[in-house]
Protein backbone atom coordinates (compact mmCIF):
# COMPACT_ATOMS: atom_id res chain seq x y z
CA UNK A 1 -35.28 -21.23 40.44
CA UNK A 2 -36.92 -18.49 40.05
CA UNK A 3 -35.82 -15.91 37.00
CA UNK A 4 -34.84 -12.68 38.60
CA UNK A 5 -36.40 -9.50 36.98
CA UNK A 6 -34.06 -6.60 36.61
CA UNK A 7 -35.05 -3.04 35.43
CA UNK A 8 -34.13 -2.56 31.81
CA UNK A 9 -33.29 1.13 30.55
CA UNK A 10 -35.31 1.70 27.20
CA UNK A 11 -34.07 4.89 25.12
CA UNK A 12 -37.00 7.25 24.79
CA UNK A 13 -36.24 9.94 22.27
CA UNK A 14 -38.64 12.07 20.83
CA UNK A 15 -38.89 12.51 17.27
CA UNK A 16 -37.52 16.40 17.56
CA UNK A 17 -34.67 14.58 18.85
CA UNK A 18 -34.00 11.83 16.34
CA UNK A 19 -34.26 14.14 13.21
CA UNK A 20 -31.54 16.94 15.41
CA UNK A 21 -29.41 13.72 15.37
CA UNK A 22 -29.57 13.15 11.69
CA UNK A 23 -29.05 16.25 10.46
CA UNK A 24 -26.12 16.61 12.55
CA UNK A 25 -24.51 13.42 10.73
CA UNK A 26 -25.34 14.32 7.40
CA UNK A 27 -24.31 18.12 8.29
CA UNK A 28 -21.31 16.40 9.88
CA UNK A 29 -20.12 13.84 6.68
CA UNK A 30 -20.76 16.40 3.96
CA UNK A 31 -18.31 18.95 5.77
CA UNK A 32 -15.79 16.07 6.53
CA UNK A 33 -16.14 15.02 2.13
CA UNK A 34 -15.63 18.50 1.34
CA UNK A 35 -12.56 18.86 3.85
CA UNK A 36 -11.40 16.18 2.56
CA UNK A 37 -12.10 16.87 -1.42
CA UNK A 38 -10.43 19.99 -0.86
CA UNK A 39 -7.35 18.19 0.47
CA UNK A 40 -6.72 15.79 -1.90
CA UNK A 41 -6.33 18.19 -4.56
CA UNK A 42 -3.71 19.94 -2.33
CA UNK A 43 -1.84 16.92 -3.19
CA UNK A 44 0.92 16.83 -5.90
CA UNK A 45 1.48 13.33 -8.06
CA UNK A 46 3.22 12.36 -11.01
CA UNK A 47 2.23 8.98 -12.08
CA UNK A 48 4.69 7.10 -15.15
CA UNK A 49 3.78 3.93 -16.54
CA UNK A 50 6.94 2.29 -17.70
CA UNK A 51 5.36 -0.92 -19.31
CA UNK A 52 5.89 0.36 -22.92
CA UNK A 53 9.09 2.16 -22.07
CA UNK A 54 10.62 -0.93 -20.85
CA UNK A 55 9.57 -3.54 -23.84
CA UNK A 56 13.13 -4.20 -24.89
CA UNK A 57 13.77 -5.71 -21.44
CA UNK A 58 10.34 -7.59 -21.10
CA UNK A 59 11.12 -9.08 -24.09
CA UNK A 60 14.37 -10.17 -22.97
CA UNK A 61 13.24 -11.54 -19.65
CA UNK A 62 10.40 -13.24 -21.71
CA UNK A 63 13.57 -16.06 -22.32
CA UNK A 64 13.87 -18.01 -18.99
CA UNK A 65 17.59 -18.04 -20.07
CA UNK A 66 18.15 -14.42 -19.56
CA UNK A 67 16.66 -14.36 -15.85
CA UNK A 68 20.13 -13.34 -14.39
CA UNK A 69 20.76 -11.18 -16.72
CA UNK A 70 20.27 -6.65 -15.80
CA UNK A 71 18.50 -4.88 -17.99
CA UNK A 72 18.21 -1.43 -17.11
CA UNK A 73 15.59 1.49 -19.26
CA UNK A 74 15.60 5.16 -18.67
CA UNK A 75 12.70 7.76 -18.71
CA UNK A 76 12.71 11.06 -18.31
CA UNK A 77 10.29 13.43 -17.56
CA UNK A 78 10.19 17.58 -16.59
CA UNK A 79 8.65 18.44 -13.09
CA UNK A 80 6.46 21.56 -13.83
CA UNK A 81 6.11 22.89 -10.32
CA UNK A 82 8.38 22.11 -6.91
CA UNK A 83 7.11 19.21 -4.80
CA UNK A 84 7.20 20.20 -1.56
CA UNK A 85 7.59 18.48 1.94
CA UNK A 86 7.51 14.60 2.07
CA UNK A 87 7.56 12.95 -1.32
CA UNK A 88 6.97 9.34 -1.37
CA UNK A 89 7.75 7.07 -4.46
CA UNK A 90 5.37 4.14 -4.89
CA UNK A 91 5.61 1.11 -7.46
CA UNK A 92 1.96 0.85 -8.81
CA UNK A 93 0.76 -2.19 -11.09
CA UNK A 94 -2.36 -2.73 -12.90
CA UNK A 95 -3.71 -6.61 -13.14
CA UNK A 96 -2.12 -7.97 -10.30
CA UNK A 97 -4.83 -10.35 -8.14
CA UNK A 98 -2.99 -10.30 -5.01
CA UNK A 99 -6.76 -11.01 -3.47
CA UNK A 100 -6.90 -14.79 -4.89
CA UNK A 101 -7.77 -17.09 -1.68
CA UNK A 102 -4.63 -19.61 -2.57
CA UNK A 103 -2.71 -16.63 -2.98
CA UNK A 104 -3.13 -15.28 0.16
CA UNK A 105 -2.94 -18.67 2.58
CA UNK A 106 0.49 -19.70 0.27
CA UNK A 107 2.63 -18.27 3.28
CA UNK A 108 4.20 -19.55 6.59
CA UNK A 109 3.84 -17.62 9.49
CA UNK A 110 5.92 -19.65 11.70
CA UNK A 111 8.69 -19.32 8.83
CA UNK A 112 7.95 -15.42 8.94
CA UNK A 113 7.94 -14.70 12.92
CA UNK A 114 11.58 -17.01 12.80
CA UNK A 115 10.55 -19.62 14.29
CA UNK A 116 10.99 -22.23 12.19
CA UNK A 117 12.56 -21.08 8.60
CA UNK A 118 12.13 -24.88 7.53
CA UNK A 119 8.11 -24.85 8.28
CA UNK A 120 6.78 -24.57 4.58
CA UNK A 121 3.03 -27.07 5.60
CA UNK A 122 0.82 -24.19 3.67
CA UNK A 123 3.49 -22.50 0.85
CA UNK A 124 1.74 -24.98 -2.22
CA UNK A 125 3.56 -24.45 -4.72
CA UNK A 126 6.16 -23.13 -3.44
CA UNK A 127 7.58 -25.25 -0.57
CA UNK A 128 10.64 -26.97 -1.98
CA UNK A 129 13.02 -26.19 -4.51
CA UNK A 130 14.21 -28.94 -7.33
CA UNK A 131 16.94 -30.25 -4.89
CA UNK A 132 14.41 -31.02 -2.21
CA UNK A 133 15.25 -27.57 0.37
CA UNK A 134 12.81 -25.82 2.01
CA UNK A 135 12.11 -22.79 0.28
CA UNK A 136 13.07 -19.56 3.06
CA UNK A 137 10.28 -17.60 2.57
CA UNK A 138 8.24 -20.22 1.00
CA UNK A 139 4.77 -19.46 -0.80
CA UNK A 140 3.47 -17.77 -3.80
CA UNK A 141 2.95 -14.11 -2.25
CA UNK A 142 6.94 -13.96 -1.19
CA UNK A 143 8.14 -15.72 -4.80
CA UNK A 144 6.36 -12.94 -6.95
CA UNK A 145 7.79 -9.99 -4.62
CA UNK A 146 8.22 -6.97 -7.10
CA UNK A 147 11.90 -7.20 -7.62
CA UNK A 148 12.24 -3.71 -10.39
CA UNK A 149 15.26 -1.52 -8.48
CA UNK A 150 13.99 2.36 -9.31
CA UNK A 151 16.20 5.07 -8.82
CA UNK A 152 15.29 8.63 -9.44
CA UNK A 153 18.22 11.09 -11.09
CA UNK A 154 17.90 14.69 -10.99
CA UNK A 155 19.12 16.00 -14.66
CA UNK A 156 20.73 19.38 -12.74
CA UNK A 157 21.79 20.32 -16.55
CA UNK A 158 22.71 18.55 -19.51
CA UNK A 159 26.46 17.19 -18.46
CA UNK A 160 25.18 16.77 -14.33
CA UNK A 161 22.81 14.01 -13.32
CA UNK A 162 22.46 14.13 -9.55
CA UNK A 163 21.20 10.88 -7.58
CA UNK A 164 17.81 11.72 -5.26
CA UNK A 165 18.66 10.43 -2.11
CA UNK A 166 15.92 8.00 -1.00
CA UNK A 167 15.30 6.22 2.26
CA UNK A 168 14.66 2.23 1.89
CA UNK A 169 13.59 1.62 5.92
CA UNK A 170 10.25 3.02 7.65
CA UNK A 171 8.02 2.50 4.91
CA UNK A 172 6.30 -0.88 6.69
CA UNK A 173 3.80 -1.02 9.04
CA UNK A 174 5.09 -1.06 12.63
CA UNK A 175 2.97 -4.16 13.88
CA UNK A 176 4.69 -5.65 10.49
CA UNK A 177 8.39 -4.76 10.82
CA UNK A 178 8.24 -5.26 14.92
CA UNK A 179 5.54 -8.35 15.85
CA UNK A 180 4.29 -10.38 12.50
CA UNK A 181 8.06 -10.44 10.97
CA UNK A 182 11.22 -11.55 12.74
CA UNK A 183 14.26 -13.39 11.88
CA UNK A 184 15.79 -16.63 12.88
CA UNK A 185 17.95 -15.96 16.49
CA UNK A 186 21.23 -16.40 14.89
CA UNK A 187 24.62 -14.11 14.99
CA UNK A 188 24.81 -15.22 11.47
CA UNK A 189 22.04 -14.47 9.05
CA UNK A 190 23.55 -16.83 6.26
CA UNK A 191 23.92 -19.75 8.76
CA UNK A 192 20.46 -19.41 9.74
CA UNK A 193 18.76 -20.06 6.53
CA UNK A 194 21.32 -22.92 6.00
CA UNK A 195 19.55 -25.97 4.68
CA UNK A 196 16.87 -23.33 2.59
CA UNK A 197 16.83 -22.15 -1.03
CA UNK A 198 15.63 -18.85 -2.31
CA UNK A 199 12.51 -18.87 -3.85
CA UNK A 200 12.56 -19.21 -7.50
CA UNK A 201 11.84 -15.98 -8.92
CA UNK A 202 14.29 -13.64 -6.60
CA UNK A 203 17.71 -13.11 -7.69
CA UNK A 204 19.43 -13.29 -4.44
CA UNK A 205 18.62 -15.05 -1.19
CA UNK A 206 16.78 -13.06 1.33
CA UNK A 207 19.63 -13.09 3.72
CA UNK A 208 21.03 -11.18 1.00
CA UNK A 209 18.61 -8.18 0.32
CA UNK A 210 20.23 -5.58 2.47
CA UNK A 211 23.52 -6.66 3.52
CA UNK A 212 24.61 -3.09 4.83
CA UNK A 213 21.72 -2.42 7.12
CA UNK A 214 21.39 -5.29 9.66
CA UNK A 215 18.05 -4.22 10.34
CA UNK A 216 16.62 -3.98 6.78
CA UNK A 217 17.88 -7.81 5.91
CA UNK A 218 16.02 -11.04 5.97
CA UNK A 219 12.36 -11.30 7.24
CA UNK A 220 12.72 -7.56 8.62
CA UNK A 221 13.54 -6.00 5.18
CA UNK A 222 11.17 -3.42 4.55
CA UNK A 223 10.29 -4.06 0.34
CA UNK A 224 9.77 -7.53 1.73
CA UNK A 225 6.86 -6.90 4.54
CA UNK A 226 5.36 -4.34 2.01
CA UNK A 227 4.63 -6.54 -0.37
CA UNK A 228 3.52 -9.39 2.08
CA UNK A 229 0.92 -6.98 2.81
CA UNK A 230 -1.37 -8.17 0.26
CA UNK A 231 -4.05 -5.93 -1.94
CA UNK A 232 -7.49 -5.66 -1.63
CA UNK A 233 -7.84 -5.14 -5.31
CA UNK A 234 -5.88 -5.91 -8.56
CA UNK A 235 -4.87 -2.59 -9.43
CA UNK A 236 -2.67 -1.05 -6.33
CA UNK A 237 0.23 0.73 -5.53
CA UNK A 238 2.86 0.32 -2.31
CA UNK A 239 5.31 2.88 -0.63
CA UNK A 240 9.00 2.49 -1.86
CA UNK A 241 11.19 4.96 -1.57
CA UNK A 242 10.67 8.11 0.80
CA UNK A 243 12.44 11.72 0.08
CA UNK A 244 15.62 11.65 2.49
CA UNK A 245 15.26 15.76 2.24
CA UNK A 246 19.51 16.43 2.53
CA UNK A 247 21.14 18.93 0.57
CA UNK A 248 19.17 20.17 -2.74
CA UNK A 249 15.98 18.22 -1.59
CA UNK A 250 15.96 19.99 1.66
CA UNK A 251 12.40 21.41 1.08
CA UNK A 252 11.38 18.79 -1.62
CA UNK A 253 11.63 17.92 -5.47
CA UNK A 254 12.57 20.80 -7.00
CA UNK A 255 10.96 21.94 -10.50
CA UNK A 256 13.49 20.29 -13.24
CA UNK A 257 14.32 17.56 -15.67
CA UNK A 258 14.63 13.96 -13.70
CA UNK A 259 14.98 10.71 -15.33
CA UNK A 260 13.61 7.29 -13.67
CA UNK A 261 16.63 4.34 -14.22
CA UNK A 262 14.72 1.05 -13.63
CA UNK A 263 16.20 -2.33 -13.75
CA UNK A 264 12.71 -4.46 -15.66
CA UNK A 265 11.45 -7.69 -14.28
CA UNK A 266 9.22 -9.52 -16.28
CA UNK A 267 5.29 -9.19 -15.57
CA UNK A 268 2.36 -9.71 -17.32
CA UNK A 269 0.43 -6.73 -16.21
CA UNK A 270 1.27 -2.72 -16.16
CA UNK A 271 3.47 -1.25 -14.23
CA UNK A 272 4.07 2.76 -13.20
CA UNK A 273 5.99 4.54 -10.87
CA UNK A 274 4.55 7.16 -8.96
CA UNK A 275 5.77 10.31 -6.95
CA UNK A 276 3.71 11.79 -4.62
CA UNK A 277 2.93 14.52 -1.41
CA UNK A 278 0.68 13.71 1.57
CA UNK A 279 -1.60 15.35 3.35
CA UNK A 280 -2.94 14.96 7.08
CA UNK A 281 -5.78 13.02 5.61
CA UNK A 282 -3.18 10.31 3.81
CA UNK A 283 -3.10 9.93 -0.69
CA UNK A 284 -5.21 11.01 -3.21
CA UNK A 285 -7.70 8.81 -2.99
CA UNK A 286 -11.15 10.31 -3.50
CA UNK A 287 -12.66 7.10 -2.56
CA UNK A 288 -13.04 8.30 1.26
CA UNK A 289 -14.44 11.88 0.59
CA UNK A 290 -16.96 10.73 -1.98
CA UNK A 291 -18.09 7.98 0.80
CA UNK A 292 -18.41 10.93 3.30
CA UNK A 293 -20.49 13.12 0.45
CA UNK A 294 -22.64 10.35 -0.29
CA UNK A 295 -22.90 9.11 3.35
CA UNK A 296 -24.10 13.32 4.07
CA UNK A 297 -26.65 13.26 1.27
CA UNK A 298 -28.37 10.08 1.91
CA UNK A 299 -28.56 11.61 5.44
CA UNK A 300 -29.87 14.35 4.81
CA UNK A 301 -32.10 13.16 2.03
CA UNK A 302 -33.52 10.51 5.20
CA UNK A 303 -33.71 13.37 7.79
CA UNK A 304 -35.79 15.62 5.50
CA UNK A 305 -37.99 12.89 4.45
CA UNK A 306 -38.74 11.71 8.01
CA UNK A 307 -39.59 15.55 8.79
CA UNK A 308 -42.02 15.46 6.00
CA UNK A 309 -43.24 12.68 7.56
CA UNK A 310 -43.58 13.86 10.97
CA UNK A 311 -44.45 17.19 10.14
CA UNK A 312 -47.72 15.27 8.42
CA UNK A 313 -48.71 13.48 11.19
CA UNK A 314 -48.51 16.02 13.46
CA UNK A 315 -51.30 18.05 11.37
CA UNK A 316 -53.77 14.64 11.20
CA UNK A 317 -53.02 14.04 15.08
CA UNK A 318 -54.11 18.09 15.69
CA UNK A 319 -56.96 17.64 13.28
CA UNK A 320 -58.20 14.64 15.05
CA UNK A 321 -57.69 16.36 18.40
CA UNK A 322 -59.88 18.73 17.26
């Protein structure tokens, strides 16, 4: 047989052409870091670490004995200046290596989708409980879920503390809540984890985690598919709450005295709550406009080097010419 021989289409560009394209991509990611510098400090955060605050309960849950038992600190703080728009309340913790390989394959997807709540083949060390049940979810990245309740007062004056309303649903990724996570086909939650145990560390089954909203409960519960959604690096936070904006948080947090009342689970680590804004551009993390500034000025640095360059070789090819 004989190989057939087909045209191929070679990109000529001349070197005017190549240097017009650099400097518009260096031109281009130094505008997009400054947009984007400019934006993040737009946004309004209050970060709290509670680790100290809440000793007198880690030291309590530091006894195995006293795992049931509520322990509840409270911190206050002043908000200088109103928060306006969306506020979001994260959990944040510091030392956490969610990124370990074991601690990322100790899972069951077929458990998770609701397939099979009794599939627990990759969960070591957490597959069965001390009476033999499959453990429903099973692994180590579902029995260390962050389990601290938060819940943000608004000190109105001295004698009236007013609850922020907060939303517990939408703060999961849609893929997440809608095609990686799905419960068991069953009328009755309970009855379909029959024959499971709860994983060690959680208080409370996870049929049991929002009884009052049908679609917040089992393997669809929002705090649960957050925190399934494992970090990157050991110091992170995750979305908790959102602002329900009703009544005196119509337009925000306003300026004022709030106090955080947190119910402490024991970690190792540090722990902080934080309340933030949003821009168009997401948090504010300066990790993406310093890449674009950087990205820009190694661009630029190229395209005025290679014009240097060309420029030079232009005069020896003239003088030769000559």
């Amino acid at each position: 047989m004989k190989q057939q021989q087909l045209p191929a289409f070679r990109l000529q560009l001349s070197a005017n052409e190549i240097l017009s394209g650099f400097f518009a991509i260096g031109l281009f990611c130094l505008g997009m870091g400054i947009i984007l510098l400019l934006s993040a400090k737009s946004i309004r955060e209050v970060e709290i670490n509670y680790t100290e605050k809440c000793a007198t309960c880690a030291k309590l849950r530091e006894d195995a004995t006293n795992f049931d038992k509520e322990c509840n600190c409270s911190i206050s703080f002043y908000l200088p200046q109103k928060m306006e728009g969306n506020v979001y309340l994260y959990y944040k913790l510091y030392g956490f290596y969610q990124n370990l390989y074991r601690y990322i394959l100790s899972r069951s997807n077929i458990q998770l989708v609701g397939t099979d709540v009794k599939d627990v083949r990759n969960c070591a060390p957490f597959k069965t409980s001390d009476n033999g049940l499959p453990i429903a979810p099973c692994g180590a990245i579902a029995n260390s879920m962050f389990n601290d309740t938060i819940v943000l007062l608004y000190n109105f004056n001295s004698s009236t503390h007013i609850r922020v309303p907060m939303v517990r649903t939408e703060t999961a990724w849609w893929t997440d809540k809608y095609v990686k996570f799905q419960n068991p086909t069953f009328q009755n939650l309970s009855s379909a984890f029959a024959g499971t145990a709860k994983p060690p560390n959680w208080p409370k089954p996870v049929y049991e985690l929002d009884e009052k909203d049908p679609g917040n409960n089992g393997f669809v519960n929002d705090d649960f598919i957050v925190w399934m959604r494992t970090a990157a690096f050991p110091n992170f936070k995750k979305l908790y709450r959102r602002l329900h904006r009703i009544g005196n948080f119509t337009e925000g947090l306003p300026a004022g005295s709030y106090s955080f009342i947190i119910n402490y689970s024991r970690f190792q680590g540090q722990k902080a709550v934080v309340l933030s804004t949003l821009t168009w551009s997401g948090g504010s993390s300066l990790f993406l406009a310093l890449a674009y500034l950087v990205t820009g000025a190694v661009t630029l640095l190229a395209s005025f080097s290679m014009m240097a360059v060309h420029l030079k070789l232009k005069e020896r090819k003239t003088f030769f010419l000559q």
